[in-house]
C-alpha atoms as a PDB file:
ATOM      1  CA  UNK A   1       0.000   0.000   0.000  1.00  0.00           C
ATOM      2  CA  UNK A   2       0.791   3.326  -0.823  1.00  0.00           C
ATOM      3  CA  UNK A   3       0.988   5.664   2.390  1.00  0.00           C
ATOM      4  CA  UNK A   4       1.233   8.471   0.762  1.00  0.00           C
ATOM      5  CA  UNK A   5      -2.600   7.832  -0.272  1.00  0.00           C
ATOM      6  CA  UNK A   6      -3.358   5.873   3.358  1.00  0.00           C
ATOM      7  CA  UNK A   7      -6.493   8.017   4.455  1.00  0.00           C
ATOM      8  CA  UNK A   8      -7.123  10.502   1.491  1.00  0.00           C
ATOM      9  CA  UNK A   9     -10.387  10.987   0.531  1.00  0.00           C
ATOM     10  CA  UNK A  10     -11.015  10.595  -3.543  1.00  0.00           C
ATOM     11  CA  UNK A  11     -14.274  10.682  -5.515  1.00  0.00           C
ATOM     12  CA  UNK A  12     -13.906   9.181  -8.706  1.00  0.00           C
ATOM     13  CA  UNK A  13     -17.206   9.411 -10.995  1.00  0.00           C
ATOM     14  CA  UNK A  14     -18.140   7.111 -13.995  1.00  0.00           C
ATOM     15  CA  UNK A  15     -17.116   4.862 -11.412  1.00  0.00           C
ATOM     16  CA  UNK A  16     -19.329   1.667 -12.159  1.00  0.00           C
ATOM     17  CA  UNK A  17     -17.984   0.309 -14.864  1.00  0.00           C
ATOM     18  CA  UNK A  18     -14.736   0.584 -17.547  1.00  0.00           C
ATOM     19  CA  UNK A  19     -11.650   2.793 -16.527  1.00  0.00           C
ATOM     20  CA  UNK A  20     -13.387   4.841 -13.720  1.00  0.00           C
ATOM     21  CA  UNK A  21     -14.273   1.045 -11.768  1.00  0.00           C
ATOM     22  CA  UNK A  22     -10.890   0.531 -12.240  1.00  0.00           C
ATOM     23  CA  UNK A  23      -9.495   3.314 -10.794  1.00  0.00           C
ATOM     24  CA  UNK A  24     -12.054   3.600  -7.869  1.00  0.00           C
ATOM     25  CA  UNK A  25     -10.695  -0.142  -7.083  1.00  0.00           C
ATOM     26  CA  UNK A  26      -6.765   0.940  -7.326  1.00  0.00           C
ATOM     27  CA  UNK A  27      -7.154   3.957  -5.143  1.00  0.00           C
ATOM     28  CA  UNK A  28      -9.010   1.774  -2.296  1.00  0.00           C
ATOM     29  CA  UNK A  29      -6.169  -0.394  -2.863  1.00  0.00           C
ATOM     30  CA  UNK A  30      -3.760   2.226  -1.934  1.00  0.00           C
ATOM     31  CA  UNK A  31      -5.400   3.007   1.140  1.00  0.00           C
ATOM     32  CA  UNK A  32      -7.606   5.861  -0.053  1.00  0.00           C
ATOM     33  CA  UNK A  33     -11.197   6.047   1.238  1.00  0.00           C
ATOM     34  CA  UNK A  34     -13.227   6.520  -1.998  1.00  0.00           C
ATOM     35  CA  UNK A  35     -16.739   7.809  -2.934  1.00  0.00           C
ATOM     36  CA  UNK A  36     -17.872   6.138  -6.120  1.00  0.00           C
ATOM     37  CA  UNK A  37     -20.288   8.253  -7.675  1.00  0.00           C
ATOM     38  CA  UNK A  38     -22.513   7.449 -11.420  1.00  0.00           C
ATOM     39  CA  UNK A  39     -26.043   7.441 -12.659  1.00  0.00           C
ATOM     40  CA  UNK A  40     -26.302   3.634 -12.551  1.00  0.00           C
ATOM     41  CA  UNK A  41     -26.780   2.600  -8.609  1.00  0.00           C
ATOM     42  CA  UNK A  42     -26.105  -1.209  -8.761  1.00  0.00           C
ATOM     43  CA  UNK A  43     -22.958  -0.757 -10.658  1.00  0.00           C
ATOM     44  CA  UNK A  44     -21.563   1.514  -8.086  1.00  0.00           C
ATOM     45  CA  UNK A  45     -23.164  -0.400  -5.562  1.00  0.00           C
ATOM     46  CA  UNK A  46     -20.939  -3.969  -6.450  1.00  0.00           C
ATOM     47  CA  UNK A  47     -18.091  -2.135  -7.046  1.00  0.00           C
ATOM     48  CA  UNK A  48     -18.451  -0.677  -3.400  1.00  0.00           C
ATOM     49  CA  UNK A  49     -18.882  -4.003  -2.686  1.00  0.00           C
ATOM     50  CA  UNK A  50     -16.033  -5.493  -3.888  1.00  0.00           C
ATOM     51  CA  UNK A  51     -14.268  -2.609  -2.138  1.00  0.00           C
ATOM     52  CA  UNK A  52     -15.415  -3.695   0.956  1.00  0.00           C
ATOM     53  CA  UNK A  53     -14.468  -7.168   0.210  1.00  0.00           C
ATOM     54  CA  UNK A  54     -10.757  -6.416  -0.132  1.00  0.00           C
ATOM     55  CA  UNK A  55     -10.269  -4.303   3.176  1.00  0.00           C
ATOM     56  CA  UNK A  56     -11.225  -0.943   1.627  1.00  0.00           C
ATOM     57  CA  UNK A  57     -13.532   1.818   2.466  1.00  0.00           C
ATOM     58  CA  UNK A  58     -15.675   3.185   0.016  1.00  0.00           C
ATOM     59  CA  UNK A  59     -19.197   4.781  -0.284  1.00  0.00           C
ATOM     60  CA  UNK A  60     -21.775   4.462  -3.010  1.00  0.00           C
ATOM     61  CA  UNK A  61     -23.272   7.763  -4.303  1.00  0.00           C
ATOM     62  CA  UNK A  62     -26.093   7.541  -7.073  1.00  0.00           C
ATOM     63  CA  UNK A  63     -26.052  10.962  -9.285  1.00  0.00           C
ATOM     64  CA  UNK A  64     -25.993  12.211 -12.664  1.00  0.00           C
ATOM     65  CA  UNK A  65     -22.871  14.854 -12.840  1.00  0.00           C
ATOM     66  CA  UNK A  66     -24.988  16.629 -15.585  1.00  0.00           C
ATOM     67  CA  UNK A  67     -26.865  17.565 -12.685  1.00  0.00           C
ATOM     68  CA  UNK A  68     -25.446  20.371 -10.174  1.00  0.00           C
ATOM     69  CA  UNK A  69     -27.766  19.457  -7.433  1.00  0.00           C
ATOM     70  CA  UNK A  70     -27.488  16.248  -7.193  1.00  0.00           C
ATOM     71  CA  UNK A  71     -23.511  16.648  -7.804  1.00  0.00           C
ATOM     72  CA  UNK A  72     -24.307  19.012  -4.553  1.00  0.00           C
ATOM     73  CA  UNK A  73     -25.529  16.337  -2.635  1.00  0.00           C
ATOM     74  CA  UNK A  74     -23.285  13.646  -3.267  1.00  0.00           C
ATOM     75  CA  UNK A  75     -20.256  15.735  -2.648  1.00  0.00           C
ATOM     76  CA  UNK A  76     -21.903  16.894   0.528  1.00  0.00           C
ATOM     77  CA  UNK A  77     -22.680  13.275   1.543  1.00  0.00           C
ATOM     78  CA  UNK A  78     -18.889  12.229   1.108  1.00  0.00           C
ATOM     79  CA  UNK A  79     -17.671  15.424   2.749  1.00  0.00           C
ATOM     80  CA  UNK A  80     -19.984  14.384   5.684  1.00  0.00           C
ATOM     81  CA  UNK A  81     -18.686  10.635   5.894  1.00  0.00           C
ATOM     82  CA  UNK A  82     -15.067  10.868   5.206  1.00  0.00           C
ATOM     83  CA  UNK A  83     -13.996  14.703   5.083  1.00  0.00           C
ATOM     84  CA  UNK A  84     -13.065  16.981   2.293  1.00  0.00           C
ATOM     85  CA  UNK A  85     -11.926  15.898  -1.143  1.00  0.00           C
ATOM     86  CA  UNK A  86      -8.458  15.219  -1.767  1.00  0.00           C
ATOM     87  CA  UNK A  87      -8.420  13.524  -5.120  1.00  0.00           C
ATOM     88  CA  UNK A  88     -10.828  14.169  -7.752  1.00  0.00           C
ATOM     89  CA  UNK A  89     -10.962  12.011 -11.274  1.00  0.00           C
ATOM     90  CA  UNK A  90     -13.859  13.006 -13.616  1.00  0.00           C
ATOM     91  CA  UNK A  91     -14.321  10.127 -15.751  1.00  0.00           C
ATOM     92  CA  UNK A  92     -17.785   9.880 -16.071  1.00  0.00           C
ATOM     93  CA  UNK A  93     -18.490  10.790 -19.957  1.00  0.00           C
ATOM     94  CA  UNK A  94     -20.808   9.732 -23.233  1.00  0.00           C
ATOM     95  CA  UNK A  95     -20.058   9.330 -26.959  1.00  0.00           C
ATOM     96  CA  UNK A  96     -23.344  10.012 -28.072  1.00  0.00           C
ATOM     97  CA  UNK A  97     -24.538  12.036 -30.211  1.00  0.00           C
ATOM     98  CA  UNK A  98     -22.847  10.454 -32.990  1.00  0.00           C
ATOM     99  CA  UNK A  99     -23.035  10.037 -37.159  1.00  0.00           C
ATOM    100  CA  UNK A 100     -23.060  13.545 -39.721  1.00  0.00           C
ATOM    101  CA  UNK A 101     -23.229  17.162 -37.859  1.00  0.00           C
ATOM    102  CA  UNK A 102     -26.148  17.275 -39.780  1.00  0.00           C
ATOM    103  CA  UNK A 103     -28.461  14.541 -38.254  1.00  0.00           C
ATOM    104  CA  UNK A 104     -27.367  15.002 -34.761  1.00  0.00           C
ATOM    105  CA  UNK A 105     -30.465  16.541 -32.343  1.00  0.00           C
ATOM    106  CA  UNK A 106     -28.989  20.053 -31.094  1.00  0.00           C
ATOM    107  CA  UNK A 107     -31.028  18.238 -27.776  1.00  0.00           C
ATOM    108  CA  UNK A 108     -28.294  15.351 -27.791  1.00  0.00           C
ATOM    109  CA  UNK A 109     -25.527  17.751 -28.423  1.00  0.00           C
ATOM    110  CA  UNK A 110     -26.280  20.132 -25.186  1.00  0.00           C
ATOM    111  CA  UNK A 111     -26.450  16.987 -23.087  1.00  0.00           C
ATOM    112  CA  UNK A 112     -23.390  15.380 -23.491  1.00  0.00           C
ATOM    113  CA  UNK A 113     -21.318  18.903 -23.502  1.00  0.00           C
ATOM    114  CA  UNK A 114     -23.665  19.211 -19.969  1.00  0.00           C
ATOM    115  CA  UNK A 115     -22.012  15.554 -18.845  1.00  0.00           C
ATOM    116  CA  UNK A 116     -18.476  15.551 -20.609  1.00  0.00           C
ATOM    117  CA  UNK A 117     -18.192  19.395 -19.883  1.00  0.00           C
ATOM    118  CA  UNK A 118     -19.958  21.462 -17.351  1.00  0.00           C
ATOM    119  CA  UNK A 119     -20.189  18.323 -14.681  1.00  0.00           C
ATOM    120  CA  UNK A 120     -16.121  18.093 -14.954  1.00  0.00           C
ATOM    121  CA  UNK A 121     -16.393  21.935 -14.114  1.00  0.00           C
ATOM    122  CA  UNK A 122     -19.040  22.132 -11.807  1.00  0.00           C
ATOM    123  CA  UNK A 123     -17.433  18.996  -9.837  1.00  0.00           C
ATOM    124  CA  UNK A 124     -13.873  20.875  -9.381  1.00  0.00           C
ATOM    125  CA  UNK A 125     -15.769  23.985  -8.214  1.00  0.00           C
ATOM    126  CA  UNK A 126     -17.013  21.771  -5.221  1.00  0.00           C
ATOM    127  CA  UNK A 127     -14.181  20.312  -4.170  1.00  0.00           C
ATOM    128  CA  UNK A 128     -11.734  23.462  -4.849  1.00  0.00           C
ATOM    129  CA  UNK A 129     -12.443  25.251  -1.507  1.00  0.00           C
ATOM    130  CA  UNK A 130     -11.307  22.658   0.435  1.00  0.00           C
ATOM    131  CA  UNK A 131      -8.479  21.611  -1.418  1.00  0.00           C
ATOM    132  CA  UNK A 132      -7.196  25.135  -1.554  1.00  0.00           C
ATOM    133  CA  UNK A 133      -7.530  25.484   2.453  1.00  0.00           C
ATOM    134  CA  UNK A 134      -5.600  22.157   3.272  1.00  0.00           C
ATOM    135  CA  UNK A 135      -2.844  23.478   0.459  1.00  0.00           C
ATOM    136  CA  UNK A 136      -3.183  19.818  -1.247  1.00  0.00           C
ATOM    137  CA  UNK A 137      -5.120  18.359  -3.915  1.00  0.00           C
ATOM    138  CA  UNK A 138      -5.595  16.439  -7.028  1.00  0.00           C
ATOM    139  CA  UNK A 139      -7.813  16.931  -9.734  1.00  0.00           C
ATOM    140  CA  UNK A 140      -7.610  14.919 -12.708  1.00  0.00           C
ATOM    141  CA  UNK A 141      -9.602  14.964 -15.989  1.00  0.00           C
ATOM    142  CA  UNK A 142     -10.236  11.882 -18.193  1.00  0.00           C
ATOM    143  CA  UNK A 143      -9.669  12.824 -22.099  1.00  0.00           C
ATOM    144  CA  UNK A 144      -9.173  10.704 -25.083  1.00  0.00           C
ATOM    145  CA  UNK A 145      -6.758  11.404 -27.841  1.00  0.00           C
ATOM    146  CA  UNK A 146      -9.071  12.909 -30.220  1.00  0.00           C
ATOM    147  CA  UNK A 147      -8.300  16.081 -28.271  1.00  0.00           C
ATOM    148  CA  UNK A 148      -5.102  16.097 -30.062  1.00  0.00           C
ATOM    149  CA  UNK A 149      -6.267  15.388 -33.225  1.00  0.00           C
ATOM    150  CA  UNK A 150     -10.389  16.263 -33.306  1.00  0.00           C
ATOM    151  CA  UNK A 151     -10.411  15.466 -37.212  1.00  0.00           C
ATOM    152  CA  UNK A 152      -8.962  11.663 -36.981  1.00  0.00           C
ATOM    153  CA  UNK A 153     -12.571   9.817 -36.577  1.00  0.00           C
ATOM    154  CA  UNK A 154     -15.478  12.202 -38.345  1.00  0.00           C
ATOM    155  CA  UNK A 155     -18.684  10.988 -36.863  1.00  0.00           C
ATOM    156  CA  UNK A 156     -17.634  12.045 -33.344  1.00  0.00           C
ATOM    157  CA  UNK A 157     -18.090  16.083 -33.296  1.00  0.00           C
ATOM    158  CA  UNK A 158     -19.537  16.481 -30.198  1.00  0.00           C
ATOM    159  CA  UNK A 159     -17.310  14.202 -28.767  1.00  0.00           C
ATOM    160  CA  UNK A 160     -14.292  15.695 -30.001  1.00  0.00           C
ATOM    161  CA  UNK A 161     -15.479  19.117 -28.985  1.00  0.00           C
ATOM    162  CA  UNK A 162     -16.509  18.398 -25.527  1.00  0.00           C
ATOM    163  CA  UNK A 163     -12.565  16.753 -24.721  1.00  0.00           C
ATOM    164  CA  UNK A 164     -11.406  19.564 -26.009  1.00  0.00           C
ATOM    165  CA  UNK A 165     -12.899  22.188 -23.922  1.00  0.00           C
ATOM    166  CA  UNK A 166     -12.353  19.587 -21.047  1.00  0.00           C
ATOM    167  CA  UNK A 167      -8.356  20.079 -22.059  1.00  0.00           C
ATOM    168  CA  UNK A 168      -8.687  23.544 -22.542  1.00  0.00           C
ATOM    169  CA  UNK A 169     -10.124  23.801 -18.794  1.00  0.00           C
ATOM    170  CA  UNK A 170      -7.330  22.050 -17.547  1.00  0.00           C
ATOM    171  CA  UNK A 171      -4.421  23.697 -18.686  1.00  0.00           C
ATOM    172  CA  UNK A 172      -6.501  26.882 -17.666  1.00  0.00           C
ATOM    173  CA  UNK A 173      -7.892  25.317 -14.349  1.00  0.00           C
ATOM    174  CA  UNK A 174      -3.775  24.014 -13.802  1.00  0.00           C
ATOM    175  CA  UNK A 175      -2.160  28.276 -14.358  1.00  0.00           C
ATOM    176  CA  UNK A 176      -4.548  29.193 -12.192  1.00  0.00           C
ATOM    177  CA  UNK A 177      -3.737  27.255  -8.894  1.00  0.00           C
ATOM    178  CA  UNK A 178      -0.073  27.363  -9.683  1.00  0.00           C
ATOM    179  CA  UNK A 179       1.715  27.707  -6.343  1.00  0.00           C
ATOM    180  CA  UNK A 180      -1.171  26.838  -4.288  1.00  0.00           C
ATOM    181  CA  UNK A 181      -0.225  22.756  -3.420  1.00  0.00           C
ATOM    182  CA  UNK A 182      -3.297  22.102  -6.261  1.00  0.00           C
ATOM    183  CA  UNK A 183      -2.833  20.651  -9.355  1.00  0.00           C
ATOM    184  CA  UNK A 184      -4.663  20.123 -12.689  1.00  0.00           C
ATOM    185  CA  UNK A 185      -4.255  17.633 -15.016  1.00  0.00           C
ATOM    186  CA  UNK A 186      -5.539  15.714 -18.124  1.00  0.00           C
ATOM    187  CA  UNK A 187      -5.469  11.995 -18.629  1.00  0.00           C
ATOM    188  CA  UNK A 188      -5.722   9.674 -21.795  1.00  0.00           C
ATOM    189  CA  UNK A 189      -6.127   6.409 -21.513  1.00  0.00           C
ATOM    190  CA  UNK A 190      -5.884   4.544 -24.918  1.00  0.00           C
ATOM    191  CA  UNK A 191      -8.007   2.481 -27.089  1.00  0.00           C
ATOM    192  CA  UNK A 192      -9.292   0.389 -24.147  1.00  0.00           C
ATOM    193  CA  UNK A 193     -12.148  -2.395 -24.075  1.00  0.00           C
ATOM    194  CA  UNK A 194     -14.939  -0.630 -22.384  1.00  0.00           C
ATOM    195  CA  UNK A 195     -18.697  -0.284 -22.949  1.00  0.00           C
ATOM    196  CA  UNK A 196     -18.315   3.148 -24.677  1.00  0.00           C
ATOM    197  CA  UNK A 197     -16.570   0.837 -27.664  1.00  0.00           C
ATOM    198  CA  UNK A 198     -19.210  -1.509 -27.469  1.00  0.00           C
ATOM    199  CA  UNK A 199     -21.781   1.276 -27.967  1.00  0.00           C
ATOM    200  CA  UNK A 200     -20.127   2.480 -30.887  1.00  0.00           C
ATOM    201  CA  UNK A 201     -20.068  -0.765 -32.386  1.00  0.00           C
ATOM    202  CA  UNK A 202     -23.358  -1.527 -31.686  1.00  0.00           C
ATOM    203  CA  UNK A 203     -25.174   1.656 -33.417  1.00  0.00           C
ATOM    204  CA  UNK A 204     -26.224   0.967 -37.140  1.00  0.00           C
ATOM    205  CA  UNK A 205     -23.454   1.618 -40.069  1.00  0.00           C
ATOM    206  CA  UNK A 206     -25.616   3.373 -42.095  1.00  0.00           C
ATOM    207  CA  UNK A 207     -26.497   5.800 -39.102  1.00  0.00           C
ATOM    208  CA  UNK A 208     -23.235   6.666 -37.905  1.00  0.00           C
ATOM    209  CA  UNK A 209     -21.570   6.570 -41.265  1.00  0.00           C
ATOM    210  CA  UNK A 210     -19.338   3.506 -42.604  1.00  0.00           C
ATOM    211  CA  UNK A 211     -16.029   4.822 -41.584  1.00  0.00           C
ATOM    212  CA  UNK A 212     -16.505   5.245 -37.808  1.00  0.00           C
ATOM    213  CA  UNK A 213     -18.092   2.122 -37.317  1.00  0.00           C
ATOM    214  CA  UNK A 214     -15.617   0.163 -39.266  1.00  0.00           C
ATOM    215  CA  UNK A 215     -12.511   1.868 -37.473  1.00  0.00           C
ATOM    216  CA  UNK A 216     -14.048   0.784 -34.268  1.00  0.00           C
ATOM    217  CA  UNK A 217     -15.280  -2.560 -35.524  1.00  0.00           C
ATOM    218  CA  UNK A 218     -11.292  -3.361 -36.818  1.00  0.00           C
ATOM    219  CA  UNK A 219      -9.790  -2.053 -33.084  1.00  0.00           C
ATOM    220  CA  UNK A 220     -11.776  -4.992 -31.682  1.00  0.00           C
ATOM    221  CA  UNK A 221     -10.651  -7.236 -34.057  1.00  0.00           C
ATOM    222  CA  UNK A 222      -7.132  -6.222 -34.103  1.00  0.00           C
ATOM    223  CA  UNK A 223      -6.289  -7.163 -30.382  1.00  0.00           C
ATOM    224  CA  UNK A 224      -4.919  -3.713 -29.562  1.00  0.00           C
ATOM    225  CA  UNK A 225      -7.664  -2.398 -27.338  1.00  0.00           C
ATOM    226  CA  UNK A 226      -6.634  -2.516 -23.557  1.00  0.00           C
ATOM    227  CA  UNK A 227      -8.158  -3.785 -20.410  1.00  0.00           C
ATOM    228  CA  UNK A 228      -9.830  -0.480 -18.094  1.00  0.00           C
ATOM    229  CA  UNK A 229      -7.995  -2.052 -15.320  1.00  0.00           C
ATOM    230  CA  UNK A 230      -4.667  -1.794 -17.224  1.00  0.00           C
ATOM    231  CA  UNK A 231      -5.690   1.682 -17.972  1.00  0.00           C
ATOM    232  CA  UNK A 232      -6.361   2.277 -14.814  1.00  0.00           C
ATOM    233  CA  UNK A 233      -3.442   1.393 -12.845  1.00  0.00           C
ATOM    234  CA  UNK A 234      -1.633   3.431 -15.050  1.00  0.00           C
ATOM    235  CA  UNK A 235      -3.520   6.827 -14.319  1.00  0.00           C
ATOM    236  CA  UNK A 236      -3.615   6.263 -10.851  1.00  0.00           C
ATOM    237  CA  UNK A 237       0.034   5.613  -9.986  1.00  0.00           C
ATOM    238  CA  UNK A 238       1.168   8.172  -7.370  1.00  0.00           C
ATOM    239  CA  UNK A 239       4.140   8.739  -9.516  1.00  0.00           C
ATOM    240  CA  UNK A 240       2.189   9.660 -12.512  1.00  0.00           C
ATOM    241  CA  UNK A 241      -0.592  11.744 -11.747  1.00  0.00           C
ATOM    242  CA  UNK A 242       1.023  13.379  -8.782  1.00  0.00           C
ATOM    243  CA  UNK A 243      -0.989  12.051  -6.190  1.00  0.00           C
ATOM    244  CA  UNK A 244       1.864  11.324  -3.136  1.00  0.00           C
ATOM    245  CA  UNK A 245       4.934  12.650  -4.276  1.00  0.00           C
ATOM    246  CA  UNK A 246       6.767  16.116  -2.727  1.00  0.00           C
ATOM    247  CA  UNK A 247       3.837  17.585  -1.235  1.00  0.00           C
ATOM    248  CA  UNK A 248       5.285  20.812  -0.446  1.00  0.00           C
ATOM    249  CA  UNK A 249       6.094  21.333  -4.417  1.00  0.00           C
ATOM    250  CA  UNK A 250       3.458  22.569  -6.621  1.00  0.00           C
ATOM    251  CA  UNK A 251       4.164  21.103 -10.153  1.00  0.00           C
ATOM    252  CA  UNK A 252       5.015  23.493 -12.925  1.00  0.00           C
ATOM    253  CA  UNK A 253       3.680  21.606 -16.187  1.00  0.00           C
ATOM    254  CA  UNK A 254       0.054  19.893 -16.599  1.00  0.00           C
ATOM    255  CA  UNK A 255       0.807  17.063 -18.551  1.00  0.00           C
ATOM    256  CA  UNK A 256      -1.261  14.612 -21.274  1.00  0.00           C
ATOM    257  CA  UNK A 257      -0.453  11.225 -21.364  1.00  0.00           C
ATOM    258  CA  UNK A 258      -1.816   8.131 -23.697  1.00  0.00           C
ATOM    259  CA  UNK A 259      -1.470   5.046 -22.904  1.00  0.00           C
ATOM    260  CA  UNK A 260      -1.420   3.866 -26.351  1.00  0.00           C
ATOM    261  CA  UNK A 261       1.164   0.894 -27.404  1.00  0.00           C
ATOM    262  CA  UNK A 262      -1.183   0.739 -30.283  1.00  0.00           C
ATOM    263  CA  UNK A 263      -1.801   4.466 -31.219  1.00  0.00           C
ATOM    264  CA  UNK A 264      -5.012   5.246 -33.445  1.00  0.00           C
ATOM    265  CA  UNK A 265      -4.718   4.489 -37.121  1.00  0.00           C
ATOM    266  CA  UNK A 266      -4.395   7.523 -38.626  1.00  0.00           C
ATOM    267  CA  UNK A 267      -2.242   8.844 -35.036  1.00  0.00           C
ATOM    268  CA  UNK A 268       1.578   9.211 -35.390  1.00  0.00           C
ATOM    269  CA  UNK A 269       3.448   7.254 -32.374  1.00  0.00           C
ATOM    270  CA  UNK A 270       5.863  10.219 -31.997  1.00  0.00           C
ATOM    271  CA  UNK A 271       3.739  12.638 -32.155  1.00  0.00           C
ATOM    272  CA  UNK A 272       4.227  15.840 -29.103  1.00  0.00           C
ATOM    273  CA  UNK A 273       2.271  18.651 -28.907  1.00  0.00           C
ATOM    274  CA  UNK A 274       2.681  21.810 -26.613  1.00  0.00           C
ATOM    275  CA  UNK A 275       0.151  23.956 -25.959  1.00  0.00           C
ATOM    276  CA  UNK A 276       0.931  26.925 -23.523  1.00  0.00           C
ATOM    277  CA  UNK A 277      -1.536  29.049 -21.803  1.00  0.00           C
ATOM    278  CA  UNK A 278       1.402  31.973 -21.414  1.00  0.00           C
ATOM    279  CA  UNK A 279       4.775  32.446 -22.373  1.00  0.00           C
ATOM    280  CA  UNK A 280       7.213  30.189 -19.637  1.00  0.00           C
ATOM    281  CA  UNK A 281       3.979  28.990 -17.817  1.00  0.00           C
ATOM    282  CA  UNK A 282       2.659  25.735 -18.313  1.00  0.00           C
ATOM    283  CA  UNK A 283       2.145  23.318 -21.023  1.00  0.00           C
ATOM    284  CA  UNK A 284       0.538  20.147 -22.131  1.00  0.00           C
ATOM    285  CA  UNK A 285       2.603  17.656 -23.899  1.00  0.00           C
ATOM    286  CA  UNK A 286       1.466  14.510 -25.346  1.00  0.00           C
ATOM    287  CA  UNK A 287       2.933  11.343 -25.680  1.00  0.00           C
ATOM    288  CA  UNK A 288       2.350   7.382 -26.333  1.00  0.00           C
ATOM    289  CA  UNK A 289       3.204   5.299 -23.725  1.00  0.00           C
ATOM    290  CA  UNK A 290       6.331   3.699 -25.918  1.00  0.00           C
ATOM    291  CA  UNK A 291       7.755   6.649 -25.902  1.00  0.00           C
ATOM    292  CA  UNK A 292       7.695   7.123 -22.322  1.00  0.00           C
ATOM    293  CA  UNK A 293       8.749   4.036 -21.045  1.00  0.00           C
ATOM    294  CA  UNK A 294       9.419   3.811 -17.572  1.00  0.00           C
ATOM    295  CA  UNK A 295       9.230   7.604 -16.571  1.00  0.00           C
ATOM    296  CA  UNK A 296       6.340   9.033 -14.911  1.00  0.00           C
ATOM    297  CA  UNK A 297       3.399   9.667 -16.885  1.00  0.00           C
ATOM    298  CA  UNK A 298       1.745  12.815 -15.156  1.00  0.00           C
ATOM    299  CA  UNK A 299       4.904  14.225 -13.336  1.00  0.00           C
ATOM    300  CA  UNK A 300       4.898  16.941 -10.588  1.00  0.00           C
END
């Protein structure tokens, strides 16, 4: 176990299923005390469960992040049980809407930037206050490499739009508590084998358009999509995203990682980007997980 995680208090949403289970389960594992929260209460529920099971503490809270109140509640609930947040992952996210900009309801389009988006936003706004008074915290925000490139799977516009502004948040979100013991940053996790896939797979060819559903129906096929646990473990490393490590330090650079050994088709495996909010301040960089070997993924 981890001490430097023994006893902090993490909510981790999306956390029923996929990469957020998995990283709920790894952060119990390294002795944090964990609130679990997503729309889908039996999910959250067994994964409590198995929480339990192994030693941990966790709590179960039902709520839809698109919704501030009930965000309220379940933050409150958490506070009230364990104490302030610590450690904050938003990972709870859709796909949908998805096929030709033209065909997509405008309906579809405000609720997913209301999940992928404002519920990221509105969740670090609760949990900020306390954070800034202990002079610690962790807030990191689940992406997906289409940030980098929004144009490499057409089909997925809001999708690509919403983790984009989620990045763009970030980097902001990360120069604005610089020196405050806070950090920001953005995760990626790969091409991994969760139900967000599955739906993509699932939706009709002709409706989403040939191309998208092919690409996703030859990433299954090829072998290269990774497990969420594997994902997982590789976010929530105290090395990588920060989490233990030199408390008294705040980190200069926000960094974006992918977990990629088997980058996107039409991605390049060396590709970097930087992307600076203000001249010598901080940046994002991007990289595949071959390229970083065994250094730390989301560095202080």
């Amino acid at each position: 176990m981890n001490a430097s995680l023994d006893g902090r208090v993490a909510l981790v949403t999306g956390a029923g299923r996929g990469i957020g289970r998995g990283i709920a389960l790894g952060l119990a594992q390294s002795g944090a005390r964990v609130g679990l929260l997503a729309r889908t209460g039996h999910e959250i529920d067994d994964a409590c469960a198995e929480i339990h099971d192994a030693g941990g503490t966790a709590v179960a809270l039902a709520a839809d992040v698109s919704d501030p109140e009930q965000t309220r509640i379940a933050v409150q609930r958490l506070v009230d049980e364990f104490g302030h947040v610590e450690l904050l992952v938003n990972n709870a996210a859709v796909v949908w809407p998805l096929g030709p900009t033209r065909d997509v309801d405008p309906a579809a389009v405000a609720a997913a930037i209301a999940i992928n988006v404002i519920g990221p936003m509105t969740l670090a706004r609760r949990v900020l206050p306390g954070m800034l008074a202990a002079g610690w915290g962790r807030i990191v925000n689940v992406s997906a490499a289409i940030a980098a490139r929004p144009g490499m799977l057409a089909g997925l516009n809001t999708y690509a739009a919403s983790k984009g502004a989620l990045e763009a948040h970030t980097l902001n979100l990360a120069a604005e508590l610089e020196g405050t013991g806070v950090t920001a940053n953005v995760y990626r996790p790969g091409t991994v084998d969760t139900s967000m896939q599955a739906y993509i797979r699932d939706q009709p060819r002709e409706q989403i358009g040939a191309p998208l559903h092919d690409r996703f129906t030859a990433m299954l096929r090829s072998g290269a999509l990774i497990t969420p646990r594997a994902s997982a473990d590789r976010m929530r490393s105290p090395r990588r995203a920060g989490f233990g490590r030199d408390l008294g330090r705040q980190r200069r650079r926000s960094r974006a990682i992918t977990t990629d050994d088997q980058p996107l088709p039409t991605a390049r495996p060396a590709e970097r980007q930087r992307l600076h909010a203000r001249p010598g301040a901080l940046s994002v960089r991007v990289e595949t997980a071959r390229e970083l070997g065994g250094r730390d993924a989301l560095q202080r």
